[in-house]
PDB file of N, CA and C in Angstrom:
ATOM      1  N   UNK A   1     116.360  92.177 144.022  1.00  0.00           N
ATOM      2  CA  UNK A   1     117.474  91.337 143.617  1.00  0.00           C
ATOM      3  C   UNK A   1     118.782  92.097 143.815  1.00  0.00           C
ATOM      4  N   UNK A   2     119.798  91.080 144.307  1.00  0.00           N
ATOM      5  CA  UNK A   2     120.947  91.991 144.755  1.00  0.00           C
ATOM      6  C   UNK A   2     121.853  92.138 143.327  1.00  0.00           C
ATOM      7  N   UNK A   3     122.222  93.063 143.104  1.00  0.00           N
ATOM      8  CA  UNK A   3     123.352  93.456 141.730  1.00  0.00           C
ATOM      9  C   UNK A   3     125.084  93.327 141.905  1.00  0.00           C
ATOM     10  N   UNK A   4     125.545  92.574 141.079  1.00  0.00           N
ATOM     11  CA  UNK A   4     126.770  92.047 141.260  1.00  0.00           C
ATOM     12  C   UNK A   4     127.537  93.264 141.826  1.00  0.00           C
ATOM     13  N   UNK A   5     127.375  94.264 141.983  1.00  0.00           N
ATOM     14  CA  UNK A   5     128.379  95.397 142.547  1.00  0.00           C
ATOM     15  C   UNK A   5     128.144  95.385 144.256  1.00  0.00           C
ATOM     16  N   UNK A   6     126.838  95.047 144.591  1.00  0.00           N
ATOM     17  CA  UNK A   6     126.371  95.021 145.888  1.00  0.00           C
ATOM     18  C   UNK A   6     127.120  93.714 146.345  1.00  0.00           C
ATOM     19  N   UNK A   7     126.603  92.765 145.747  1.00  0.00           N
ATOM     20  CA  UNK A   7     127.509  91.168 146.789  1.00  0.00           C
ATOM     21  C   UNK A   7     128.734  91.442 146.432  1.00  0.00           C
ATOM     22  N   UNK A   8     129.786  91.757 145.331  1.00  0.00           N
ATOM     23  CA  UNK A   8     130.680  92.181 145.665  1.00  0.00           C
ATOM     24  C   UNK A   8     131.276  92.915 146.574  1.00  0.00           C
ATOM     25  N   UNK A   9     130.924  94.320 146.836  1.00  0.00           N
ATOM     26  CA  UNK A   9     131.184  94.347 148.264  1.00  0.00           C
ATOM     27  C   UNK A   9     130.737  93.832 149.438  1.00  0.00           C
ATOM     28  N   UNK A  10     129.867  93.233 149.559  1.00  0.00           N
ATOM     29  CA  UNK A  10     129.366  92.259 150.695  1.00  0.00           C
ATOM     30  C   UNK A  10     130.443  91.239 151.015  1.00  0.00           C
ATOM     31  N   UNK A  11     131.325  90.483 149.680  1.00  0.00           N
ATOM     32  CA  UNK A  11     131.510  89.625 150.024  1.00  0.00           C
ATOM     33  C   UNK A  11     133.662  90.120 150.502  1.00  0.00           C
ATOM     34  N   UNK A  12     133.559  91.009 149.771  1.00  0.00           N
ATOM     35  CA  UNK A  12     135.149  91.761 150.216  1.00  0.00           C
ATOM     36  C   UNK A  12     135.077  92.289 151.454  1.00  0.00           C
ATOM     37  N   UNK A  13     134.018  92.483 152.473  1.00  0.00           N
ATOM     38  CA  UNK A  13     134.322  92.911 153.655  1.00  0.00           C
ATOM     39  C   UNK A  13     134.300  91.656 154.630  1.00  0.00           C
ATOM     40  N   UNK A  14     132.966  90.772 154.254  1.00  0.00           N
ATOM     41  CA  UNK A  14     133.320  89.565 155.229  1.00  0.00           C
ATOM     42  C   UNK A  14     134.249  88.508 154.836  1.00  0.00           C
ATOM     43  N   UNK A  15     135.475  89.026 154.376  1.00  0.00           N
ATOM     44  CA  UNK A  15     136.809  87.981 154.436  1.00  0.00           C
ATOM     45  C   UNK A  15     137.044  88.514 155.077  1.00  0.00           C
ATOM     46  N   UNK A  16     137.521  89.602 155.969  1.00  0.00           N
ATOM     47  CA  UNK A  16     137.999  90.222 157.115  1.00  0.00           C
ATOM     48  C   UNK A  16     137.864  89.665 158.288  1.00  0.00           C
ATOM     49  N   UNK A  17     139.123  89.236 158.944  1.00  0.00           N
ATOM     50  CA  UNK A  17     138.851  88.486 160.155  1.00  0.00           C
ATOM     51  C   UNK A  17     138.333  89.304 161.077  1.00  0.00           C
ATOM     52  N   UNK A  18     137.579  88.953 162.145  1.00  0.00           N
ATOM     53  CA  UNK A  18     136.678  89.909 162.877  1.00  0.00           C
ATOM     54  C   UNK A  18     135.071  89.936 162.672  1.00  0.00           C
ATOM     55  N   UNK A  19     134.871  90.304 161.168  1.00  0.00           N
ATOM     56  CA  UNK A  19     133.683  90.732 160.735  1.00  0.00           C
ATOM     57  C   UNK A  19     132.844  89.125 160.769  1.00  0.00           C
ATOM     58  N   UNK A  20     131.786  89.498 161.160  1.00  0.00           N
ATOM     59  CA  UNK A  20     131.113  88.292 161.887  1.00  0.00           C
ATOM     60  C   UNK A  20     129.370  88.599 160.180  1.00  0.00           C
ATOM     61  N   UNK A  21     129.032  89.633 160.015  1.00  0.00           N
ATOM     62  CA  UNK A  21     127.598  89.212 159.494  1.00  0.00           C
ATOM     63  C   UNK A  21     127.872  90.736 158.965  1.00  0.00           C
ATOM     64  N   UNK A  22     126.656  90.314 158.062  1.00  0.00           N
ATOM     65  CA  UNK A  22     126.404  91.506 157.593  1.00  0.00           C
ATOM     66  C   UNK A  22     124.694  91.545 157.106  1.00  0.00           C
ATOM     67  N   UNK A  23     124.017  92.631 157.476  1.00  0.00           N
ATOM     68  CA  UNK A  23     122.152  92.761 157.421  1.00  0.00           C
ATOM     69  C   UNK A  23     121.945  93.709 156.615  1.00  0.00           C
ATOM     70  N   UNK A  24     121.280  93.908 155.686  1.00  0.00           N
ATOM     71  CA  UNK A  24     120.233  94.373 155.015  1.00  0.00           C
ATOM     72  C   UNK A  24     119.259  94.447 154.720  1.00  0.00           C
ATOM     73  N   UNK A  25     118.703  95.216 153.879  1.00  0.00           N
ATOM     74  CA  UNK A  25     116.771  95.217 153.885  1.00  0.00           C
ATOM     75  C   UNK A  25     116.356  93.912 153.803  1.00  0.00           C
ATOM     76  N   UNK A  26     117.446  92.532 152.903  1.00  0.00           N
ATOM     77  CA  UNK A  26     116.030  91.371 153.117  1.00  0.00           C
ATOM     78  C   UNK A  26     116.467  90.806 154.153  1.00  0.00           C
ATOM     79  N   UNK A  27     117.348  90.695 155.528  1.00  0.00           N
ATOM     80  CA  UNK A  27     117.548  90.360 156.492  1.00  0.00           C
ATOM     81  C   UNK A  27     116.372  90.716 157.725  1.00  0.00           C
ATOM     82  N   UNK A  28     115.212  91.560 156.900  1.00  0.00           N
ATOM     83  CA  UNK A  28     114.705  92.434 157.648  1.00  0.00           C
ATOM     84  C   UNK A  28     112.956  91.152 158.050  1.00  0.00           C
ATOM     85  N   UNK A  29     112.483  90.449 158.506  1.00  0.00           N
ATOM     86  CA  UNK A  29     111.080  90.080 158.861  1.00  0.00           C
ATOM     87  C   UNK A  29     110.236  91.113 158.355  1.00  0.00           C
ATOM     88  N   UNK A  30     109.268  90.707 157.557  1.00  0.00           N
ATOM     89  CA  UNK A  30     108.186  91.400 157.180  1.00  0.00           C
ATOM     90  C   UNK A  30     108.541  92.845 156.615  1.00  0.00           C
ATOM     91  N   UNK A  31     108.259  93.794 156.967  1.00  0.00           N
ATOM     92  CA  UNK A  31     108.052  94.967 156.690  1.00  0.00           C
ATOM     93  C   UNK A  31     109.410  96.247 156.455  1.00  0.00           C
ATOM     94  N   UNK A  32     110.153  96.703 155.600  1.00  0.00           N
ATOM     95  CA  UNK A  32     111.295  96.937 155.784  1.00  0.00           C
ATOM     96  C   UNK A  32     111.251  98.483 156.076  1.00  0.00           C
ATOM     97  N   UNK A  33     110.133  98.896 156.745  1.00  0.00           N
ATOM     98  CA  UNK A  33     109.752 100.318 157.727  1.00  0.00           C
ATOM     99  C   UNK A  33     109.671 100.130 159.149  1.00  0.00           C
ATOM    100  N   UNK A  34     109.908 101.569 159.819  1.00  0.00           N
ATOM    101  CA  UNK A  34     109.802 101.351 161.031  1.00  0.00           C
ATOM    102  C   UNK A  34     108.681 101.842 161.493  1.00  0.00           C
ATOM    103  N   UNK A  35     107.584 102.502 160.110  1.00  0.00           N
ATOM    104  CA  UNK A  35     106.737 103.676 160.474  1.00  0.00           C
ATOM    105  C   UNK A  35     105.302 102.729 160.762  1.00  0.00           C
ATOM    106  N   UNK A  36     104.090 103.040 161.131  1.00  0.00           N
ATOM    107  CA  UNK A  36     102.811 102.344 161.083  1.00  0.00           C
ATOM    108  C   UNK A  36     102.440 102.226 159.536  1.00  0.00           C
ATOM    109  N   UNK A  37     101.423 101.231 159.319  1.00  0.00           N
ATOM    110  CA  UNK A  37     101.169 100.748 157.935  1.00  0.00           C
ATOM    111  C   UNK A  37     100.119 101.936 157.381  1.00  0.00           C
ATOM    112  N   UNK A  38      99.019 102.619 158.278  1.00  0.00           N
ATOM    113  CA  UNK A  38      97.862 103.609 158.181  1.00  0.00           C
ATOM    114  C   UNK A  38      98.640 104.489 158.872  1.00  0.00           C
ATOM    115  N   UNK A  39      99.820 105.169 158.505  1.00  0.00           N
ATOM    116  CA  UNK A  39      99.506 106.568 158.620  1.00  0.00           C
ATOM    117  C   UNK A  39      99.233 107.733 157.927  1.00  0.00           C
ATOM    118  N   UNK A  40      98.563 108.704 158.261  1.00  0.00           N
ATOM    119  CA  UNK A  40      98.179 109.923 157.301  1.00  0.00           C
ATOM    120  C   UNK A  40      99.610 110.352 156.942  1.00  0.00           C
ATOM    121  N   UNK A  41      98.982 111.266 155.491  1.00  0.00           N
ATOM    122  CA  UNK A  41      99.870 112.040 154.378  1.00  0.00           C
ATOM    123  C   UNK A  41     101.437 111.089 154.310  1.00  0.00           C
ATOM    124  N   UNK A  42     101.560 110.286 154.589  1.00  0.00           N
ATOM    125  CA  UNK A  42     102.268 109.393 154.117  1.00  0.00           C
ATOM    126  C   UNK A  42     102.000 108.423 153.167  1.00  0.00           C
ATOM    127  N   UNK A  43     102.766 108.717 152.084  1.00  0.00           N
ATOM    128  CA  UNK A  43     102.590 108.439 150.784  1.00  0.00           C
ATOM    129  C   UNK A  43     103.399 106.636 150.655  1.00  0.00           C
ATOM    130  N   UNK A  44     104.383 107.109 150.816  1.00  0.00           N
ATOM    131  CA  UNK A  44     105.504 105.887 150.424  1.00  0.00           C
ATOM    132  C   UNK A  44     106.315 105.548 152.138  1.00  0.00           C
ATOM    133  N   UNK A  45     106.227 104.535 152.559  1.00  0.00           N
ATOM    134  CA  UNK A  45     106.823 104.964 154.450  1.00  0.00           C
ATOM    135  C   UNK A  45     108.549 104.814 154.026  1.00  0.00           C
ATOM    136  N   UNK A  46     109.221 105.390 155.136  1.00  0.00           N
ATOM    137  CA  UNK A  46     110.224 105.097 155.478  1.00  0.00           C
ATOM    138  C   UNK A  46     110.913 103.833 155.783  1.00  0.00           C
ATOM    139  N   UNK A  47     111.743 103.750 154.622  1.00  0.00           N
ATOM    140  CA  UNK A  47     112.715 102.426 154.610  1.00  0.00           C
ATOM    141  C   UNK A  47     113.596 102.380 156.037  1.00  0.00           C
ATOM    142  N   UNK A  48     113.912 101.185 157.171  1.00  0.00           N
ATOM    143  CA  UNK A  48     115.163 101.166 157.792  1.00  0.00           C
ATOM    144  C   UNK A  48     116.297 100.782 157.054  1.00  0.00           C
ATOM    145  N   UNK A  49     116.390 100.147 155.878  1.00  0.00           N
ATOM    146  CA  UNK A  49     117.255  99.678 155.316  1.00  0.00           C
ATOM    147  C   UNK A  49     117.191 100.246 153.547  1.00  0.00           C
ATOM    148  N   UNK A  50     118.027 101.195 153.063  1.00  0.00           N
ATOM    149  CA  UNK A  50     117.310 100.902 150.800  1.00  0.00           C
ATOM    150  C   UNK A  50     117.460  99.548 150.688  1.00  0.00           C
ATOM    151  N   UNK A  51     116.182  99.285 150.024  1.00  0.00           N
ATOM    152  CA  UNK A  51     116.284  98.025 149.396  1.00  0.00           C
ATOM    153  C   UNK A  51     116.562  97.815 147.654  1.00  0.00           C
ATOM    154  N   UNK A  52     116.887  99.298 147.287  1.00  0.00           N
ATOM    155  CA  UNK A  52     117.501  99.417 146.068  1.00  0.00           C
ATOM    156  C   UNK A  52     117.941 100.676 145.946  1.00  0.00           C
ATOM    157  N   UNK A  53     117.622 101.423 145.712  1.00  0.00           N
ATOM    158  CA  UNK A  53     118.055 102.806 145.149  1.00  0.00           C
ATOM    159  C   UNK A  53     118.540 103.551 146.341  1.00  0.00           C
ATOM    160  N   UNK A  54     119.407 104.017 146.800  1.00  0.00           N
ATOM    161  CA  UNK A  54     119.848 105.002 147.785  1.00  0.00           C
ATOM    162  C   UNK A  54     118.761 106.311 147.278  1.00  0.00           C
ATOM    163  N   UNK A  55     117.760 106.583 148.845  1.00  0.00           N
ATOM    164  CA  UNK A  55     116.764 108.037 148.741  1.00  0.00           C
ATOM    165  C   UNK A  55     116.974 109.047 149.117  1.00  0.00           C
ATOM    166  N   UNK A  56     117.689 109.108 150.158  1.00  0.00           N
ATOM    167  CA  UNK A  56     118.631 110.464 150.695  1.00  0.00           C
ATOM    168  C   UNK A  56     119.558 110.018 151.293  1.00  0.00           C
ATOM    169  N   UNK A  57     120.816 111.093 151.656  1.00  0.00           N
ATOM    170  CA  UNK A  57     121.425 111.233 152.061  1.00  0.00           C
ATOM    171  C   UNK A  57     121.700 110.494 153.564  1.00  0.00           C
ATOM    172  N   UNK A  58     122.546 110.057 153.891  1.00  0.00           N
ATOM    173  CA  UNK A  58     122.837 109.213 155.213  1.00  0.00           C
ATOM    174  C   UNK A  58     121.819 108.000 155.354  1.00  0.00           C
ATOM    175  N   UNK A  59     120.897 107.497 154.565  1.00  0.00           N
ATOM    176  CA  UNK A  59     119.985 106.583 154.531  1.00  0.00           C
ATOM    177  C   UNK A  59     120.745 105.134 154.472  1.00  0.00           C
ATOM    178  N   UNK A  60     120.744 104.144 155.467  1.00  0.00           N
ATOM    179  CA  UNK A  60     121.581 103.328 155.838  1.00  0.00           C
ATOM    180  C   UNK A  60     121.392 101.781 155.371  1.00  0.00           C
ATOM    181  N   UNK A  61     122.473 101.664 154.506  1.00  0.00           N
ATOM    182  CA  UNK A  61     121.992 100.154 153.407  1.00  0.00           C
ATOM    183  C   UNK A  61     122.405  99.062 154.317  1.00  0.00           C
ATOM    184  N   UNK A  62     122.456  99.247 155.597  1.00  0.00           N
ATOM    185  CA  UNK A  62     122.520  97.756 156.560  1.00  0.00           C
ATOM    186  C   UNK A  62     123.469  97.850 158.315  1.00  0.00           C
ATOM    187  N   UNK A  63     123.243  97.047 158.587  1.00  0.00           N
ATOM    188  CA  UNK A  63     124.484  96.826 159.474  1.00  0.00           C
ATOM    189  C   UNK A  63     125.623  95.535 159.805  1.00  0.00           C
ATOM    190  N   UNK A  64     126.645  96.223 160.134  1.00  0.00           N
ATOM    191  CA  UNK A  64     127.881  95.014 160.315  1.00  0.00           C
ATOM    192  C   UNK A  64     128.173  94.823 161.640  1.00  0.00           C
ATOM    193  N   UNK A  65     128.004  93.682 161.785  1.00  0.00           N
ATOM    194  CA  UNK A  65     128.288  92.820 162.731  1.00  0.00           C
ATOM    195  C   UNK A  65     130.071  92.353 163.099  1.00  0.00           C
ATOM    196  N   UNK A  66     130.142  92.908 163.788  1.00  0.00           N
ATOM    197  CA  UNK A  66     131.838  93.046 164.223  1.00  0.00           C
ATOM    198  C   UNK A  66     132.329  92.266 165.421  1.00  0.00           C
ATOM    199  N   UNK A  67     133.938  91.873 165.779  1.00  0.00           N
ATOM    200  CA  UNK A  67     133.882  91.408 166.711  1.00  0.00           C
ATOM    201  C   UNK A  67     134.841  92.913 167.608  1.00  0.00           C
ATOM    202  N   UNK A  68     134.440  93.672 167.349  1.00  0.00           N
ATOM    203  CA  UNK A  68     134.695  95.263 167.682  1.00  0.00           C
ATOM    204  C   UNK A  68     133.966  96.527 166.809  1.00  0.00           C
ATOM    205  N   UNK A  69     134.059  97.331 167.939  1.00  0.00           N
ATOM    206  CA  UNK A  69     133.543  98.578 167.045  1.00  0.00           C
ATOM    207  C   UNK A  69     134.792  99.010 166.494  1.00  0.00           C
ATOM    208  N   UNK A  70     136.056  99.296 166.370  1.00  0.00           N
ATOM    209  CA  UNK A  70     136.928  99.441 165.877  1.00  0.00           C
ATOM    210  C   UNK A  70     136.762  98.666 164.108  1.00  0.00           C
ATOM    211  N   UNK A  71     136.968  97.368 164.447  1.00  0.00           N
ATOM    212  CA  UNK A  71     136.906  96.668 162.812  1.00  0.00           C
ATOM    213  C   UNK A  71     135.468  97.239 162.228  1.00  0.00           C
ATOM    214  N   UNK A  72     134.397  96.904 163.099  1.00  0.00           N
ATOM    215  CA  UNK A  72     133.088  97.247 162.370  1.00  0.00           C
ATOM    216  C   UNK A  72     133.313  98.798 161.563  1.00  0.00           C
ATOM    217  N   UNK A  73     133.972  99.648 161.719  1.00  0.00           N
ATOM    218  CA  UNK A  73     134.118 100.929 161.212  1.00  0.00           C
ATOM    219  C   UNK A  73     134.518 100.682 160.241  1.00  0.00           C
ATOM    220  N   UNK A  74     135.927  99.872 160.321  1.00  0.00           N
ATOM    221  CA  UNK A  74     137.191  99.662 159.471  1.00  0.00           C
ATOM    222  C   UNK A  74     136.020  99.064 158.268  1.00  0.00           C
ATOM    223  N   UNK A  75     135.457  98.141 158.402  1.00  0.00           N
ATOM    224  CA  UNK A  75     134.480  97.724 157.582  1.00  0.00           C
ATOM    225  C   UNK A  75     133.490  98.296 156.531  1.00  0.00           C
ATOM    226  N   UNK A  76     132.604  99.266 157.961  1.00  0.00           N
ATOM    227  CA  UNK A  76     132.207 100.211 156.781  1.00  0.00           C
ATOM    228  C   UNK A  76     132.545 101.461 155.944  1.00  0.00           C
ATOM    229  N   UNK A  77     134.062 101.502 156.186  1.00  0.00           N
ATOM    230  CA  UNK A  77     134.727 102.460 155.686  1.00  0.00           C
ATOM    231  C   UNK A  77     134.746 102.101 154.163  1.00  0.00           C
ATOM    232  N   UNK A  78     135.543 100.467 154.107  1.00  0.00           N
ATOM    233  CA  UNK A  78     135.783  99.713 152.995  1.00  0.00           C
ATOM    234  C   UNK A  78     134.507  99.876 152.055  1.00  0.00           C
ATOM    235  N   UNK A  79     133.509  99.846 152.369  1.00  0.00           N
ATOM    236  CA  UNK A  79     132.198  99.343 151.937  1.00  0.00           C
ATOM    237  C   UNK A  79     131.897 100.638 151.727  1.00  0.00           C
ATOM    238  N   UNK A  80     131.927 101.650 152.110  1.00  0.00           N
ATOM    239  CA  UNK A  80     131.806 103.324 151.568  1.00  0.00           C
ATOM    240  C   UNK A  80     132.420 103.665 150.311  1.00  0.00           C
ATOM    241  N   UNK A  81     134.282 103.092 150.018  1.00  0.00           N
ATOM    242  CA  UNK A  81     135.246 103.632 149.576  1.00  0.00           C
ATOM    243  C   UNK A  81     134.640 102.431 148.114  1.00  0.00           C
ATOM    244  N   UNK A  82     134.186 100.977 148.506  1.00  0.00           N
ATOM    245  CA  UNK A  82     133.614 100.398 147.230  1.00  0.00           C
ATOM    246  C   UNK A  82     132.873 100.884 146.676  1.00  0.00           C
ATOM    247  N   UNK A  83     131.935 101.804 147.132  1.00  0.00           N
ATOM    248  CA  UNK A  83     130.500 102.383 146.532  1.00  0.00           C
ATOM    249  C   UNK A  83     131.136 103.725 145.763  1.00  0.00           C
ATOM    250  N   UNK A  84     131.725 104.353 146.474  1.00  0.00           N
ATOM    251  CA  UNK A  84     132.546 105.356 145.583  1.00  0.00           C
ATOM    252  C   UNK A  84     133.114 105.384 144.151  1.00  0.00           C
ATOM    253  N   UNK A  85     133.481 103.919 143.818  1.00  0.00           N
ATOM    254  CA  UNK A  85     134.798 104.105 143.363  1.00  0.00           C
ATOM    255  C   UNK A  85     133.818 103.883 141.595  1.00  0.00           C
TER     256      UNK A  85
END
């Protein structure tokens, strides 16, 4: 379930003209790993997206859909500086 601090910033970046979408873990079909379902000594697989808790460092809560890579930055800059604050 998404937490009012999360769609809040979700929803302050796509008023930005430009910014076209925005994806996250439930944007994701089925499985929100990129790893095989049976692999050895893998305990818990690797998320492409947190679907709650940030697990390490640089671990990436989605992508933005831009009508530039320029705004798309500008975007997730905003969306960095919300999580900060």
């Amino acid at each position: 379930m998404m937490n009012e601090r999360k769609l809040n910033i979700i929803l302050k970046f796509q008023k930005i003209p430009g910014v076209i979408a925005f994806f996250s873990a439930k944007d994701i079909p089925g499985s929100n790993t990129f790893m095989p379902s049976k692999m050895m000594l893998v305990f818990e697989p690797e998320e492409i997206f947190c679907s709650s808790d940030v697990k390490f460092f640089n671990q990436p809560v989605g992508i933005i859909l831009a009508v530039s890579h320029e705004l798309a930055n500008y975007a997730a800059d905003l969306v960095l500086s919300l999580i900060h604050i």
